[in-house]
C-alpha atoms as a PDB file:
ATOM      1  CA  UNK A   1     229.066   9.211  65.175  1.00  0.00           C
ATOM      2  CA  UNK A   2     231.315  10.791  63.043  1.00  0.00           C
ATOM      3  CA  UNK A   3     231.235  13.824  61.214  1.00  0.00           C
ATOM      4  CA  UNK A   4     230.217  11.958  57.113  1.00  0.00           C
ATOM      5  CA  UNK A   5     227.699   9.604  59.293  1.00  0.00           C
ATOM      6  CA  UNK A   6     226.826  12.977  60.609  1.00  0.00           C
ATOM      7  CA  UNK A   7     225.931  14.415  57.440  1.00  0.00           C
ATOM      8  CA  UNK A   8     223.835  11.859  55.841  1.00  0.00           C
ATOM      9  CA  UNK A   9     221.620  12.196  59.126  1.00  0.00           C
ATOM     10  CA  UNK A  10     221.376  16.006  58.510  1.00  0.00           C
ATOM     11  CA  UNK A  11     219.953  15.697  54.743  1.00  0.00           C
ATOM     12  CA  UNK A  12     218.093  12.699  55.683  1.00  0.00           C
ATOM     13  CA  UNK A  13     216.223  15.143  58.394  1.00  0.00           C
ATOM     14  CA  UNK A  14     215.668  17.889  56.329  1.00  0.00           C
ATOM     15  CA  UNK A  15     212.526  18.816  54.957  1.00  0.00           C
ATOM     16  CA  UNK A  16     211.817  18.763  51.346  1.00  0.00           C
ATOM     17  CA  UNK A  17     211.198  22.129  50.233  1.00  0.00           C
ATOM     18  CA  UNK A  18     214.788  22.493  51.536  1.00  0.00           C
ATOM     19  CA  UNK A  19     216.710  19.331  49.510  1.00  0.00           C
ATOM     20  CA  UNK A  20     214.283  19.346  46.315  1.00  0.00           C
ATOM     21  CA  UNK A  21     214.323  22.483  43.886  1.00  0.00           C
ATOM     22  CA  UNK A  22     210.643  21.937  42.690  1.00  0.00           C
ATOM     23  CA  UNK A  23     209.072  21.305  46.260  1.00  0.00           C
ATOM     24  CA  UNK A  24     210.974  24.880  46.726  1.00  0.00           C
ATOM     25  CA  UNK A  25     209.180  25.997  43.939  1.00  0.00           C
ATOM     26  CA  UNK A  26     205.856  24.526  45.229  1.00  0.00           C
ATOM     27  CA  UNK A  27     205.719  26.589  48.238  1.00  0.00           C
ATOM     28  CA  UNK A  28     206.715  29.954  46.538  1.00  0.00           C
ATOM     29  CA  UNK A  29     203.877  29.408  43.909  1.00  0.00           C
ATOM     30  CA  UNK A  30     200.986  28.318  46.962  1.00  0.00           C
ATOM     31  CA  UNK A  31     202.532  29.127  50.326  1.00  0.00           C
ATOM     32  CA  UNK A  32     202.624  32.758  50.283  1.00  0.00           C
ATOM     33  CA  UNK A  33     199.885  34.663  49.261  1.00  0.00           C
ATOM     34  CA  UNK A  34     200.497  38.087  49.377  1.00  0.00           C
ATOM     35  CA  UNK A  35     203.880  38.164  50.211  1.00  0.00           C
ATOM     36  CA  UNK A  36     206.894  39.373  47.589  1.00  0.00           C
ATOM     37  CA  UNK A  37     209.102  35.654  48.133  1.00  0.00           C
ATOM     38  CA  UNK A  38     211.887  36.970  46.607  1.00  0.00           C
ATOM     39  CA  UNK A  39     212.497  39.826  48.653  1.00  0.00           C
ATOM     40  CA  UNK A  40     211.514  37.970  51.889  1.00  0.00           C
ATOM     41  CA  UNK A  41     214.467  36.387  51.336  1.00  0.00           C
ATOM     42  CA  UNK A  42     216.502  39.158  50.056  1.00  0.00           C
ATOM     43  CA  UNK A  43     215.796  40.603  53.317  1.00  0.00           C
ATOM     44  CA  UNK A  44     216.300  37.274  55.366  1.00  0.00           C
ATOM     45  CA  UNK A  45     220.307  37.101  54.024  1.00  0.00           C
ATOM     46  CA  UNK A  46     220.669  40.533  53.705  1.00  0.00           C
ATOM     47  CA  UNK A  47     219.840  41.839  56.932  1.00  0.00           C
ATOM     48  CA  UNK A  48     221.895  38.137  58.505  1.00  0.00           C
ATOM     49  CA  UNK A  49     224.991  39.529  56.420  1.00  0.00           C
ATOM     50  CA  UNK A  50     224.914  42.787  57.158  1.00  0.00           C
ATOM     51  CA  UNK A  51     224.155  42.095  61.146  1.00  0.00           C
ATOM     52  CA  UNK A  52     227.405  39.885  60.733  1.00  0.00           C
ATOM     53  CA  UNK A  53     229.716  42.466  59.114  1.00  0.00           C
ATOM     54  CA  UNK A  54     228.716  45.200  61.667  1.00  0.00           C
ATOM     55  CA  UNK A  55     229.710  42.581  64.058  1.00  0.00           C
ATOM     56  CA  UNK A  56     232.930  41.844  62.663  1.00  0.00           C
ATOM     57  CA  UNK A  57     233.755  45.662  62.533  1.00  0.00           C
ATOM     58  CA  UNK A  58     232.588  46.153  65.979  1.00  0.00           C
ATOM     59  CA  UNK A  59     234.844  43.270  67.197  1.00  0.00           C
ATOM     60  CA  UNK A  60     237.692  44.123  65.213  1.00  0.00           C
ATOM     61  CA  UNK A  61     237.995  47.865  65.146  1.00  0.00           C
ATOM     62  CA  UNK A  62     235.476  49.559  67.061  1.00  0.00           C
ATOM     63  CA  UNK A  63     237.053  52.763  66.635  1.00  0.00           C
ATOM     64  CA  UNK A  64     235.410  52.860  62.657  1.00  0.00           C
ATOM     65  CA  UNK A  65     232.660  54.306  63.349  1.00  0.00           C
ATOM     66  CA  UNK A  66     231.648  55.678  59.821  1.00  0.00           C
ATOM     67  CA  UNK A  67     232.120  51.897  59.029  1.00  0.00           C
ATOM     68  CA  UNK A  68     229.916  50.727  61.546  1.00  0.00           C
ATOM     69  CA  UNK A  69     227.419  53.306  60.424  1.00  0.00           C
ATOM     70  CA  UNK A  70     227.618  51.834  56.896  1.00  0.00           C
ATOM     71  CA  UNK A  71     226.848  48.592  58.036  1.00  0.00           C
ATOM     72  CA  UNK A  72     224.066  49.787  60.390  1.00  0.00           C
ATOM     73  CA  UNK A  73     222.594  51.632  57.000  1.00  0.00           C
ATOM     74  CA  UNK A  74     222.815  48.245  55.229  1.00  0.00           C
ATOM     75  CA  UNK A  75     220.791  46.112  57.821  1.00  0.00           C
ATOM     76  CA  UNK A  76     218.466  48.833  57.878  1.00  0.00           C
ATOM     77  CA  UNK A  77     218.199  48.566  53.814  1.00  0.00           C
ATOM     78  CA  UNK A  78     217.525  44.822  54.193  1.00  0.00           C
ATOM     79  CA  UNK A  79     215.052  45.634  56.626  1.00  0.00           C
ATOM     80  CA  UNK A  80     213.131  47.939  54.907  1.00  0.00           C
ATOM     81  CA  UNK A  81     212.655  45.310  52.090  1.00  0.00           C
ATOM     82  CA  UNK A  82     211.649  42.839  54.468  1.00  0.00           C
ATOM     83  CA  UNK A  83     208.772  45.104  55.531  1.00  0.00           C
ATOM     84  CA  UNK A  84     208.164  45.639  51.708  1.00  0.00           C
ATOM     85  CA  UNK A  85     207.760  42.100  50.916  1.00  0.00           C
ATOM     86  CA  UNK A  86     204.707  41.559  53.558  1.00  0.00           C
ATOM     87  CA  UNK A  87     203.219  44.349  52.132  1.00  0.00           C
ATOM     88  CA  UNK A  88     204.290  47.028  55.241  1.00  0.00           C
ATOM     89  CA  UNK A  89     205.156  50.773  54.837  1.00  0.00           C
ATOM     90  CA  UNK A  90     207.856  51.490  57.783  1.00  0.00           C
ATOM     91  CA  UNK A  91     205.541  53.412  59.376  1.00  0.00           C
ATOM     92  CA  UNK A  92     203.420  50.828  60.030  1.00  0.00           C
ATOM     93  CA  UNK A  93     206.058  49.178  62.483  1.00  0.00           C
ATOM     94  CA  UNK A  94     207.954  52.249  63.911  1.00  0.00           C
ATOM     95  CA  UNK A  95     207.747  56.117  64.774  1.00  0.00           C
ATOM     96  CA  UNK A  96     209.428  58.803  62.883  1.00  0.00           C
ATOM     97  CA  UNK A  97     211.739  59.653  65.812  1.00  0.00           C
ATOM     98  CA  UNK A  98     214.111  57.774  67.667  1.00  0.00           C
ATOM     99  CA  UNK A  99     215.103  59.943  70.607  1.00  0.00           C
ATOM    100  CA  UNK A 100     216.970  58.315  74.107  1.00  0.00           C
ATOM    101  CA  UNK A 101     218.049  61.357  74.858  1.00  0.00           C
ATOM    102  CA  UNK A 102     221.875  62.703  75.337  1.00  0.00           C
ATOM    103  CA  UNK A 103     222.699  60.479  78.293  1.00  0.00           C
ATOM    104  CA  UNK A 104     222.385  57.063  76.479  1.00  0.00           C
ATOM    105  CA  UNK A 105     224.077  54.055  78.423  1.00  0.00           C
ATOM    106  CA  UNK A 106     224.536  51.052  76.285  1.00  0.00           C
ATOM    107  CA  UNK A 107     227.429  49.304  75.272  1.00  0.00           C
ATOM    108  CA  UNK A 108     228.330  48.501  71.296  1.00  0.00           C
ATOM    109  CA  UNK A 109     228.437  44.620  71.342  1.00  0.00           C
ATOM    110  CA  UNK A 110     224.752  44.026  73.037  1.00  0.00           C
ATOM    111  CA  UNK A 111     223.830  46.605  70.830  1.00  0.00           C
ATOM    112  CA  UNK A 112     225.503  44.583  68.166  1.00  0.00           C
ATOM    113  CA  UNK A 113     223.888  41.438  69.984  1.00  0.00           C
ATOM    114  CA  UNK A 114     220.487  43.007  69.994  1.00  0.00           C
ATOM    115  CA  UNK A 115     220.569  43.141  66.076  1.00  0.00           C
ATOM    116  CA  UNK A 116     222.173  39.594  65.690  1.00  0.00           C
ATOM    117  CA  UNK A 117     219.081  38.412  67.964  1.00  0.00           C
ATOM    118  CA  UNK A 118     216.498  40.252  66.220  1.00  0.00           C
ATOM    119  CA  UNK A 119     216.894  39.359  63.062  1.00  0.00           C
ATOM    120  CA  UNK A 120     217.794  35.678  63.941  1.00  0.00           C
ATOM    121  CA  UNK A 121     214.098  35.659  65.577  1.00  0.00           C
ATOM    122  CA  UNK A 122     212.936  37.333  62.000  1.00  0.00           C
ATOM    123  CA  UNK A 123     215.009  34.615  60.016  1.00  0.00           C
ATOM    124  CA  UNK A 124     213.576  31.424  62.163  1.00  0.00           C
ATOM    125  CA  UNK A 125     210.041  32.101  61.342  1.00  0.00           C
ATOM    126  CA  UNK A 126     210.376  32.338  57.712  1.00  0.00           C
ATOM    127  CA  UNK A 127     212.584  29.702  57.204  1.00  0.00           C
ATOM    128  CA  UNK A 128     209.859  27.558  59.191  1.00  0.00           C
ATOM    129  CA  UNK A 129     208.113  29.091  56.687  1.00  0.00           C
ATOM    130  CA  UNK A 130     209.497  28.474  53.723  1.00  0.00           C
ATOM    131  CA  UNK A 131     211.225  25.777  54.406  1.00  0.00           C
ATOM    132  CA  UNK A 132     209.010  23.582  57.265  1.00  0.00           C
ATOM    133  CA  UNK A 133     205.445  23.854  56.326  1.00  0.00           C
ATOM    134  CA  UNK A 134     204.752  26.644  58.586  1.00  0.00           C
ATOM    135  CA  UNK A 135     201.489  28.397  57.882  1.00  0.00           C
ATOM    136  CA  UNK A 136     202.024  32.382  57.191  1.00  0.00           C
ATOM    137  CA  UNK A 137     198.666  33.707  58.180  1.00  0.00           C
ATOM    138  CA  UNK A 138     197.625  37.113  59.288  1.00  0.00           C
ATOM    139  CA  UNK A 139     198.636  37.226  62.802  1.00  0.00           C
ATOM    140  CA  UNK A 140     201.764  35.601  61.744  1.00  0.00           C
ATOM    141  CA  UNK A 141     202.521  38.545  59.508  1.00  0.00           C
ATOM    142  CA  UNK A 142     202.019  40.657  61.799  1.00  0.00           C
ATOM    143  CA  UNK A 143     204.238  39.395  64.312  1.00  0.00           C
ATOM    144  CA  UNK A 144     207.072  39.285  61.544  1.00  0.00           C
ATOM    145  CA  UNK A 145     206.248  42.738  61.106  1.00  0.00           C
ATOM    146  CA  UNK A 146     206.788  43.989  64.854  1.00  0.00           C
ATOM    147  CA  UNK A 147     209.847  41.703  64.795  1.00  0.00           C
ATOM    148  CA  UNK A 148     211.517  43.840  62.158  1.00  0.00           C
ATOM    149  CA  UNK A 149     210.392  46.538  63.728  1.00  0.00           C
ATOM    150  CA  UNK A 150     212.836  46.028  66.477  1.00  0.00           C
ATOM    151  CA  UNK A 151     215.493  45.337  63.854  1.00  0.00           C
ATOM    152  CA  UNK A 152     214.807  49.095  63.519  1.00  0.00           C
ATOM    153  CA  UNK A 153     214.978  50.061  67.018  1.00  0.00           C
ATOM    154  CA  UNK A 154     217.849  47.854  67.697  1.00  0.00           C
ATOM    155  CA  UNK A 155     219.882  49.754  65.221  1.00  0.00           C
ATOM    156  CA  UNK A 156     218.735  53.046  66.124  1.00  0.00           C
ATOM    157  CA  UNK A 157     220.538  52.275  69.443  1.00  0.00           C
ATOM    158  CA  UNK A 158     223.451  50.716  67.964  1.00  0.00           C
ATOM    159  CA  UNK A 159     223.781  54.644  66.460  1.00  0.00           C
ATOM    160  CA  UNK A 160     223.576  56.084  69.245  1.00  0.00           C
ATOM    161  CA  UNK A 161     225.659  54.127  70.724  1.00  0.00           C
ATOM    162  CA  UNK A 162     228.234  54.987  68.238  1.00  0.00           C
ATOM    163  CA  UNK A 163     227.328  58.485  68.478  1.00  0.00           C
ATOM    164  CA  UNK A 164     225.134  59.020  65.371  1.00  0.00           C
ATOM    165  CA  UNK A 165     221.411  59.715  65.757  1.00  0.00           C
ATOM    166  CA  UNK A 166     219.143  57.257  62.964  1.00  0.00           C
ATOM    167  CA  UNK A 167     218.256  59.583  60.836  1.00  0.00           C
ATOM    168  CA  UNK A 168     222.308  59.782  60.455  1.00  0.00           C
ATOM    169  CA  UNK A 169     222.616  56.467  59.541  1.00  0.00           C
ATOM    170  CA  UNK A 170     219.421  56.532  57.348  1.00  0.00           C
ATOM    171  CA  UNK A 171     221.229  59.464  55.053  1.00  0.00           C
ATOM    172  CA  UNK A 172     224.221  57.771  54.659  1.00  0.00           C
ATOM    173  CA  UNK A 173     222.312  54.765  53.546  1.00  0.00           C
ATOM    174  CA  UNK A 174     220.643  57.310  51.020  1.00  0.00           C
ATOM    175  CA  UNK A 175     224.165  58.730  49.948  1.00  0.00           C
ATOM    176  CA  UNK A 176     225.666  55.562  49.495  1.00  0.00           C
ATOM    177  CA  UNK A 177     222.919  53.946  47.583  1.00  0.00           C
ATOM    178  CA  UNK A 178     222.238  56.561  45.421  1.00  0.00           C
ATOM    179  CA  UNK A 179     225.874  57.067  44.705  1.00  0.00           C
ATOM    180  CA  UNK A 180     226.552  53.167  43.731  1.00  0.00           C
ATOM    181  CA  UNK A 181     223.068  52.950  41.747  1.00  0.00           C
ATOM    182  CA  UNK A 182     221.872  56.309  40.429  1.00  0.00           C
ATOM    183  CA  UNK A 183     220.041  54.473  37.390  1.00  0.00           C
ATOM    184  CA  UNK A 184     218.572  51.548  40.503  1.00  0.00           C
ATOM    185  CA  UNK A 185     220.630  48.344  40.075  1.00  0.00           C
ATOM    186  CA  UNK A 186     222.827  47.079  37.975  1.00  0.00           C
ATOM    187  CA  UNK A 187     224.922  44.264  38.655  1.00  0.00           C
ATOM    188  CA  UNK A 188     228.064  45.597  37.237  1.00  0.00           C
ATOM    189  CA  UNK A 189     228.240  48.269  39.962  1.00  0.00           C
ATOM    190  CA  UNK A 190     227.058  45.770  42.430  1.00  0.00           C
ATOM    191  CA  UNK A 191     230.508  43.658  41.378  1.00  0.00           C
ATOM    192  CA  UNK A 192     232.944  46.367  40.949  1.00  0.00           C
ATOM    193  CA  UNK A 193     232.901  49.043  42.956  1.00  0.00           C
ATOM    194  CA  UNK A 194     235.133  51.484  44.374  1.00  0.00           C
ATOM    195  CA  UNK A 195     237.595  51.451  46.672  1.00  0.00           C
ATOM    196  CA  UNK A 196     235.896  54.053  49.665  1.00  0.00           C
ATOM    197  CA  UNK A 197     232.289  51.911  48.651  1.00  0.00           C
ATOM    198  CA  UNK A 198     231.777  49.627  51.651  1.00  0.00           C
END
């Protein structure tokens, strides 16, 4: 087979809701009851993108660490919306403190890993979800919930690991937000930002 032949068997195998914009629409108006759509997947390709720049930094130049705890801030910030749209306060799904104490031993790219994992596990159930016909019923929402739960613990290692504690990353999350949207969004300062604003 080659790679056009290829193609036409991939959209010819994909489900509906996923080709057609108003079978889309279908399942965000009946398939999920109770659950904020639009943020579930603000958090879905948020927290993927994030995972895959703190990657990239890790891979590339390990030695950045207030980069990598920038990026670690932004999963975290996708995350949190995540547990927002099912309807989830954070503590719900994790404890205040995150303490492994001073002799950690973990190194950064299964750290990295771990995130990449976690949320992929998060991102595979809704998309069945959205996308497959997958029912999202209570236990269901739960589960999604302890999943991003260990999204959380996940990158509470990766800080440590990098030799920040979480509630670290967590105010430089605050710092950064607050700094590029002190009014809440706007997409002008989403666009153009400046030149220290990773």
């Amino acid at each position: 087979m080659d790679l056009e032949n290829y193609q036409k068997m991939v959209l010819a195998s994909t489900s509906s809701a996923s080709t057609n914009q108003f079978r889309f629409e279908d399942v965000m108006d009946s398939g999920l009851v109770g659950v904020n759509a639009p943020l579930l997947i603000t958090a879905c390709i948020g927290m993927s993108s994030e995972a895959g720049e703190f990657c990239e930094v890790v891979l590339k130049n390990n030695a950045d660490k207030f980069h990598m705890k920038r990026e670690l801030g932004d999963i975290l910030w996708y995350t949190v919306n995540g547990l927002s749209a099912l309807g989830f306060s954070v503590k719900d799904v994790v404890q205040d403190d995150f303490d492994f104490g001073e002799t950690f031993d973990r190194e950064l790219i299964p750290s990295a890993l771990s995130i990449v994992i976690d949320v992929g596990a998060f991102n595979e159930i809704v998309k069945k979800v959205l996308f497959q016909g997958k029912p999202l019923d209570s236990p269901l929402v739960v589960h999604l919930g302890v999943l991003l739960g260990q999204v959380i613990l996940s990158i509470s290692i990766a800080s440590k690991v990098i030799g920040f504690s979480f509630q670290e990353v967590l105010e430089e999350n605050e710092r950064k937000i607050l700094a590029r949207y002190p009014n809440g969004f706007e997409i002008s300062r989403s666009e153009v930002r400046e030149g220290s604003d990773i």
